[in-house]
C-alpha atoms as a PDB file:
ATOM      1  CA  UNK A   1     174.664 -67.404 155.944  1.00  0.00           C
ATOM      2  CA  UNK A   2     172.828 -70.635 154.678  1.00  0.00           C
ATOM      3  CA  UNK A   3     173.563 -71.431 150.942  1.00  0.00           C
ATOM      4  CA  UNK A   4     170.038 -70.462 149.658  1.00  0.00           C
ATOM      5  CA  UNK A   5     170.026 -74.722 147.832  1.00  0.00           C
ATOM      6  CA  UNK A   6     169.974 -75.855 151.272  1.00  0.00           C
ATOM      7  CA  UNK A   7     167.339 -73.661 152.496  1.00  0.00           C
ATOM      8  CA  UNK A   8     163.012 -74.059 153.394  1.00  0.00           C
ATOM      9  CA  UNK A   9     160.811 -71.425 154.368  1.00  0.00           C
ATOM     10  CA  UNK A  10     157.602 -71.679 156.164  1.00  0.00           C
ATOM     11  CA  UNK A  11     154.098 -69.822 155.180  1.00  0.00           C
ATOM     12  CA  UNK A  12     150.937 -70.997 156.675  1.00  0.00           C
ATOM     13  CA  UNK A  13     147.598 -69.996 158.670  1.00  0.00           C
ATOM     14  CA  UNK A  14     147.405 -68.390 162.187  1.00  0.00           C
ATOM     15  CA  UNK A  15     145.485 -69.896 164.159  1.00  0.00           C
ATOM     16  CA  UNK A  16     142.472 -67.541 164.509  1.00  0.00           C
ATOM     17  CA  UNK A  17     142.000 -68.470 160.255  1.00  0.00           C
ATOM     18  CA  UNK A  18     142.035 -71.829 161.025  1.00  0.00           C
ATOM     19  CA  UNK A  19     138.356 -74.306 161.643  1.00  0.00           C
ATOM     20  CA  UNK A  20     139.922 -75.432 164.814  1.00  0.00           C
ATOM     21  CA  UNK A  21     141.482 -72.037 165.944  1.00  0.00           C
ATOM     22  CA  UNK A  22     143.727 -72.310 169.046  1.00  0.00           C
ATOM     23  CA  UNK A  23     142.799 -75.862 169.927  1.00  0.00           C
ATOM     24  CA  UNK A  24     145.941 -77.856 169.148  1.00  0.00           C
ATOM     25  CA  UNK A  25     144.160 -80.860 170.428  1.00  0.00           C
ATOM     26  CA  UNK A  26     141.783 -80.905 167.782  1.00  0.00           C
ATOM     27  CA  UNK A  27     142.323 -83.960 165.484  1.00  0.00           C
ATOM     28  CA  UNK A  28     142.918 -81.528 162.348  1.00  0.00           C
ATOM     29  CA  UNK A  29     145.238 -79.744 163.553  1.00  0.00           C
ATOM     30  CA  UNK A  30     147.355 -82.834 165.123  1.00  0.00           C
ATOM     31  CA  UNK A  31     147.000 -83.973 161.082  1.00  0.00           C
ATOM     32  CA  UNK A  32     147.885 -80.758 159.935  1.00  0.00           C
ATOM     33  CA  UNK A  33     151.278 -81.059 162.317  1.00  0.00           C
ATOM     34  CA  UNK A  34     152.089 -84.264 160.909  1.00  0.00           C
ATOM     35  CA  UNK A  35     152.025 -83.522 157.308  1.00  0.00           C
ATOM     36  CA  UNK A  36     154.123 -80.457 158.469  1.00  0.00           C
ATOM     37  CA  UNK A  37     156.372 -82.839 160.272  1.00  0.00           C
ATOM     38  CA  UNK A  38     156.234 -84.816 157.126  1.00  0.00           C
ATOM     39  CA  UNK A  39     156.989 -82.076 154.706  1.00  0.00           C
ATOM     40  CA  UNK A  40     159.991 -81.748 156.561  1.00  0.00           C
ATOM     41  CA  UNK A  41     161.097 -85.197 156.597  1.00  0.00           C
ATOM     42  CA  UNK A  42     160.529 -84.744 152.365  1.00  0.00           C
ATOM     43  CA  UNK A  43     163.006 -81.714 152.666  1.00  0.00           C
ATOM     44  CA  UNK A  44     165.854 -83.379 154.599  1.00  0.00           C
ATOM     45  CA  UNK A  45     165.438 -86.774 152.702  1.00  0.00           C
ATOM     46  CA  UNK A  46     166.152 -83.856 149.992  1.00  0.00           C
ATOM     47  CA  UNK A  47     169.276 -82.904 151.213  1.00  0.00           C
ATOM     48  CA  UNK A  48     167.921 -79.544 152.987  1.00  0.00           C
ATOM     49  CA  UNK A  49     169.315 -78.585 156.041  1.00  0.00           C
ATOM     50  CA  UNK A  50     168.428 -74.807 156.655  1.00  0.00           C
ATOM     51  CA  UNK A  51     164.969 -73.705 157.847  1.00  0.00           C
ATOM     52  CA  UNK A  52     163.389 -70.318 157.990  1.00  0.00           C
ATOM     53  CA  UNK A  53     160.633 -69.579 160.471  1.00  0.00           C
ATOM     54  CA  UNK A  54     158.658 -66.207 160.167  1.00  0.00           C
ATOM     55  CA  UNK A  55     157.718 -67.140 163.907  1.00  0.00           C
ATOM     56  CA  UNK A  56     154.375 -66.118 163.601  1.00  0.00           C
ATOM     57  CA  UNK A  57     151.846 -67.643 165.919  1.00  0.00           C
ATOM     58  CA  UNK A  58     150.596 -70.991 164.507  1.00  0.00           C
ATOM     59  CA  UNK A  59     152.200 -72.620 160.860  1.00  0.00           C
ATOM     60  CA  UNK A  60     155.523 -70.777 161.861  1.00  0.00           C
ATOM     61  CA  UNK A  61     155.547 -72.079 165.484  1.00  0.00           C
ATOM     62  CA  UNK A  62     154.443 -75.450 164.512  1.00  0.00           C
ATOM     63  CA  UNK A  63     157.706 -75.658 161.654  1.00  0.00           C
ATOM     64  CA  UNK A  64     160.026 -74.470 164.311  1.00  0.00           C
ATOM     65  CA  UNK A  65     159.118 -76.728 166.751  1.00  0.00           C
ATOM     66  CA  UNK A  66     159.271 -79.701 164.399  1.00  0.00           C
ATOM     67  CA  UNK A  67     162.512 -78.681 162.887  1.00  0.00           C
ATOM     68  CA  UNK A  68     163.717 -78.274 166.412  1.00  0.00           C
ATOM     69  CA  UNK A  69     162.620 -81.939 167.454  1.00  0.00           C
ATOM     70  CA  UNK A  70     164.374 -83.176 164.643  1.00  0.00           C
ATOM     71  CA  UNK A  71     167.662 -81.530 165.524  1.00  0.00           C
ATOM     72  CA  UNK A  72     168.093 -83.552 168.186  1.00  0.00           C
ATOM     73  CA  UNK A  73     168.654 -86.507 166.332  1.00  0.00           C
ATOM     74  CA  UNK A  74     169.797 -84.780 162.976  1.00  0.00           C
ATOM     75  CA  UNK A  75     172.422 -81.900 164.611  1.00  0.00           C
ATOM     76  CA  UNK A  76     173.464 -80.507 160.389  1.00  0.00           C
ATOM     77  CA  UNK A  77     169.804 -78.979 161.038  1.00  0.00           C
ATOM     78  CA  UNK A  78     169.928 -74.848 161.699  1.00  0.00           C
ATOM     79  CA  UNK A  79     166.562 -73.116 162.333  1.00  0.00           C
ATOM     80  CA  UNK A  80     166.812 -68.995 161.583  1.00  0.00           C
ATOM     81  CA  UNK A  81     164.063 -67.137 163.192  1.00  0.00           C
ATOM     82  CA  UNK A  82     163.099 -64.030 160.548  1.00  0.00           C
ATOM     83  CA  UNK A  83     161.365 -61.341 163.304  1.00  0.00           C
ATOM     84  CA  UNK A  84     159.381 -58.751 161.243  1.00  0.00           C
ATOM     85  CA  UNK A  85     160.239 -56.355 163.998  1.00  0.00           C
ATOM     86  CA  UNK A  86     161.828 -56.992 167.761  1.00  0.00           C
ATOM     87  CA  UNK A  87     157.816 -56.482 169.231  1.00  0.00           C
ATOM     88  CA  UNK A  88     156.416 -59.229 166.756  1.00  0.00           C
ATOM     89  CA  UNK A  89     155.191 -61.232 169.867  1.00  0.00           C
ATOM     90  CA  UNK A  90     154.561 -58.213 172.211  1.00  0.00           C
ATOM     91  CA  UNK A  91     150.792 -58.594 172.165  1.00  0.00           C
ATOM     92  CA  UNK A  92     150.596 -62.121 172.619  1.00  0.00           C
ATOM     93  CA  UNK A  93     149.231 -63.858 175.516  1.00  0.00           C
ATOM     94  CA  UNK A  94     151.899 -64.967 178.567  1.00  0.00           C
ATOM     95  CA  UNK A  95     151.996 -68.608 177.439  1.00  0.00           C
ATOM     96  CA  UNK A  96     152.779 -67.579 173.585  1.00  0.00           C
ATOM     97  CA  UNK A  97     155.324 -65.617 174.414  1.00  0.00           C
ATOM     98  CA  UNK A  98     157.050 -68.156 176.201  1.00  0.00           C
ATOM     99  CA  UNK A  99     156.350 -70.362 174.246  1.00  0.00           C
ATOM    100  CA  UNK A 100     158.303 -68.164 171.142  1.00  0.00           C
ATOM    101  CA  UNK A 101     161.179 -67.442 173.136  1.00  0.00           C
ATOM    102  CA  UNK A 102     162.155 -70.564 173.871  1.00  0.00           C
ATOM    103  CA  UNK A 103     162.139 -71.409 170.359  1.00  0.00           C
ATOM    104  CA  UNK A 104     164.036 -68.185 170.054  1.00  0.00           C
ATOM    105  CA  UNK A 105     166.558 -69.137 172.296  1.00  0.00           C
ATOM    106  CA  UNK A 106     166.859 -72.186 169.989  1.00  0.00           C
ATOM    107  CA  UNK A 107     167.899 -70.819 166.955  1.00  0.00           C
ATOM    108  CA  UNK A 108     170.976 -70.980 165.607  1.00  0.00           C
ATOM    109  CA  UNK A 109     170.215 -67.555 163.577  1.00  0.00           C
ATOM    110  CA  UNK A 110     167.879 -64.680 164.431  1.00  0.00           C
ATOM    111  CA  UNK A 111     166.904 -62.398 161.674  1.00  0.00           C
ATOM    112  CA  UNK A 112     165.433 -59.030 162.092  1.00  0.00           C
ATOM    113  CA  UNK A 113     163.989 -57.352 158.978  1.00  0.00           C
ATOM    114  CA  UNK A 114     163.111 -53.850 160.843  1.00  0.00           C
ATOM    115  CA  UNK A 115     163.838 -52.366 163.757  1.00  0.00           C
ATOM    116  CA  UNK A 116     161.012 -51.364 164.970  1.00  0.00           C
ATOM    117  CA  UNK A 117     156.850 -51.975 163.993  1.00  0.00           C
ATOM    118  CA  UNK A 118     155.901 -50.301 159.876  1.00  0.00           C
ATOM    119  CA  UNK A 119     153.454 -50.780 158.024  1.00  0.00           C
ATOM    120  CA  UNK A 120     154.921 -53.458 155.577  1.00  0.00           C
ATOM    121  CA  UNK A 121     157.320 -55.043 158.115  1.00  0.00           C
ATOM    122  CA  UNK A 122     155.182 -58.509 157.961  1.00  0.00           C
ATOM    123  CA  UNK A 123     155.364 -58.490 153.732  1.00  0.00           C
ATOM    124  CA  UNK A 124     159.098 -57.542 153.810  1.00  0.00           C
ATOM    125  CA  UNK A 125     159.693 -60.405 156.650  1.00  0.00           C
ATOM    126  CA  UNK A 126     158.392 -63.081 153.900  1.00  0.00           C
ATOM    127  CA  UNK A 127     159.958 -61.630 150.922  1.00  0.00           C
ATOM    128  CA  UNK A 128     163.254 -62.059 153.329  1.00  0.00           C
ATOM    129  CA  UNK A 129     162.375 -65.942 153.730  1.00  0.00           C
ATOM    130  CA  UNK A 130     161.048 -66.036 150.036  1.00  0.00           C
ATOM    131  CA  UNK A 131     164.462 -64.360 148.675  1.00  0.00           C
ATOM    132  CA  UNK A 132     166.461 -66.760 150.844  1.00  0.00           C
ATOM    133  CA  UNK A 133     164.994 -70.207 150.281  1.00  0.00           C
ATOM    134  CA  UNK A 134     164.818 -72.870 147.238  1.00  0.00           C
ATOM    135  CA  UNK A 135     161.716 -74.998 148.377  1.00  0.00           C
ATOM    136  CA  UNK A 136     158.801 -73.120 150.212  1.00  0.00           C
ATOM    137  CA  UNK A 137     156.060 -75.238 152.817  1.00  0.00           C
ATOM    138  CA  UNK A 138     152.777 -73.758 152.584  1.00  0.00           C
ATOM    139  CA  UNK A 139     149.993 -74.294 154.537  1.00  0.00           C
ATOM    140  CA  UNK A 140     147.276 -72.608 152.821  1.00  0.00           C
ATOM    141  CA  UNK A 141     142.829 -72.389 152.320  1.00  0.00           C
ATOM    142  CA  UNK A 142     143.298 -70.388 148.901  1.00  0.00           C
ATOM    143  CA  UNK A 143     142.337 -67.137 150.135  1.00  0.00           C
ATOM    144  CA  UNK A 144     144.096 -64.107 150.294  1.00  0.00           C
ATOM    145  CA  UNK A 145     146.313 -62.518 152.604  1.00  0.00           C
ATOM    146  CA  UNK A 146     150.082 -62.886 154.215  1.00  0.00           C
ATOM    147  CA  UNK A 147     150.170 -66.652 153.131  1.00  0.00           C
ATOM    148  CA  UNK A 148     148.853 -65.733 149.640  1.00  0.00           C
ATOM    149  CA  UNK A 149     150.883 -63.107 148.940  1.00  0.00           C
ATOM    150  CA  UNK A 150     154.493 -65.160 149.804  1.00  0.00           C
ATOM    151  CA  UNK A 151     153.431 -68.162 147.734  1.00  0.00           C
ATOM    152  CA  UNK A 152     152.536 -65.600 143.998  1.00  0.00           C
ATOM    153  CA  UNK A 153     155.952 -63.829 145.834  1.00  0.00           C
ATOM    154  CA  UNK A 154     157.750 -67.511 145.598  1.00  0.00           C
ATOM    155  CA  UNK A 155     156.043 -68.317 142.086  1.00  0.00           C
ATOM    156  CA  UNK A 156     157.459 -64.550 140.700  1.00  0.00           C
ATOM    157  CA  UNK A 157     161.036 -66.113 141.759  1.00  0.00           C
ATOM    158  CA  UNK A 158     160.735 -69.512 140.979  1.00  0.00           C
ATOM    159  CA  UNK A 159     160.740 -71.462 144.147  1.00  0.00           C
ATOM    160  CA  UNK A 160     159.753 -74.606 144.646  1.00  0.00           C
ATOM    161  CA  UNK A 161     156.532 -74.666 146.385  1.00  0.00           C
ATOM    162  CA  UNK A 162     155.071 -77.636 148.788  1.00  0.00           C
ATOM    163  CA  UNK A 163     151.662 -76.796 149.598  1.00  0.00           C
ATOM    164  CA  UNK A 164     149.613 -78.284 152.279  1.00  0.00           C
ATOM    165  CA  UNK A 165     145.739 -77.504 151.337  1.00  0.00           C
ATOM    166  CA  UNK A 166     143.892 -76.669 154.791  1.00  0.00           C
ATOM    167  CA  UNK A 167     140.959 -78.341 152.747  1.00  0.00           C
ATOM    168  CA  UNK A 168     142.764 -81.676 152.451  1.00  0.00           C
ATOM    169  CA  UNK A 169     143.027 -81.288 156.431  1.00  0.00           C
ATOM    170  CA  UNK A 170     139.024 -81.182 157.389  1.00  0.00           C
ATOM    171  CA  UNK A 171     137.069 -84.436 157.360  1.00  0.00           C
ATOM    172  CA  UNK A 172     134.807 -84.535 154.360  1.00  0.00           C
ATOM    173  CA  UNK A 173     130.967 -85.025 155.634  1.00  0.00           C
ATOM    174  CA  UNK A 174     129.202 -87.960 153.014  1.00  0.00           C
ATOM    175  CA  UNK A 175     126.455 -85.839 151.550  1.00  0.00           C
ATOM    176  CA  UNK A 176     123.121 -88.133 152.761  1.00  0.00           C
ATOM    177  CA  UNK A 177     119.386 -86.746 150.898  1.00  0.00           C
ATOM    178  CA  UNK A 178     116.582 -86.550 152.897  1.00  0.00           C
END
């Protein structure tokens, strides 16, 4: 097991919350990547080398797949994959299911908090990441739900907290009067 001082977590949006939903193409969310990307950069300039993905469609993905491309030039890098429960991607369309196990197949670690789907299995999956990590990269719009509840989680226990502001993200529109 990572030593917790070494370790980063992921929280963040899925796509369907997000302005640009499942258009990765969309200029936001190619400049919400690269402040991910540079997050990450921050961490290992740090001295982190563990990272936790909740491999939830979108934020989780988009951390795994970063920390993955960076591997390849940076091998004292480990991605763990923490699985709510073995169906997590079960409902997802063909292409995001491939798309998750071959990040699967990537990790150096594979976490599964339950064995099977409960009510509570999501919460307990970021508690897991939350309970295991010092810093925590959050990609968040300030309202509540999953991504919410980890980061007042990771401010009960003290973590360190990066947060990304899906606000900062979305081009500001000059206000013009008529």
């Amino acid at each position: 097991m990572a030593n917790r001082a070494e370790t980063v977590a992921f929280t963040g949006k899925r796509p369907q919350n997000l302005p640009w939903g499942f258009d990765e193409r969309d200029g936001r969310c190619v400049c919400l990547k690269q402040r991910l990307d540079a997050a990450i950069a921050d961490a290992i300039g740090a001295g982190y080398t563990h990272f936790i993905t909740g491999m939830a469609l979108g934020v989780d993905i988009w951390a795994a797949e970063a920390v993955l491309a960076r591997r390849k030039s940076n091998r004292a890098l480990t991605l763990e994959a923490a699985l709510p429960c073995p169906t997590q991607a079960q409902r997802w369309n063909a292409a995001d299911q491939r798309r998750y196990e071959a990040i699967l197949r990537q990790c150096d670690t594979v976490t599964c908090i339950s064995p099977r789907y409960v009510p509570g299995c999501m919460q307990a999956r970021n508690r897991y990441m939350v309970d295991h990590c010092q810093r925590l990269i959050a990609i968040a719009d300030g309202r509540s739900g999953g991504t919410g509840q980890t980061l007042f989680y990771a401010a009960h226990k003290a973590v360190e907290t990066v947060i990304i502001e899906v606000a900062d993200i979305l081009p500001t529109v000059p206000y013009t009067s008529m």
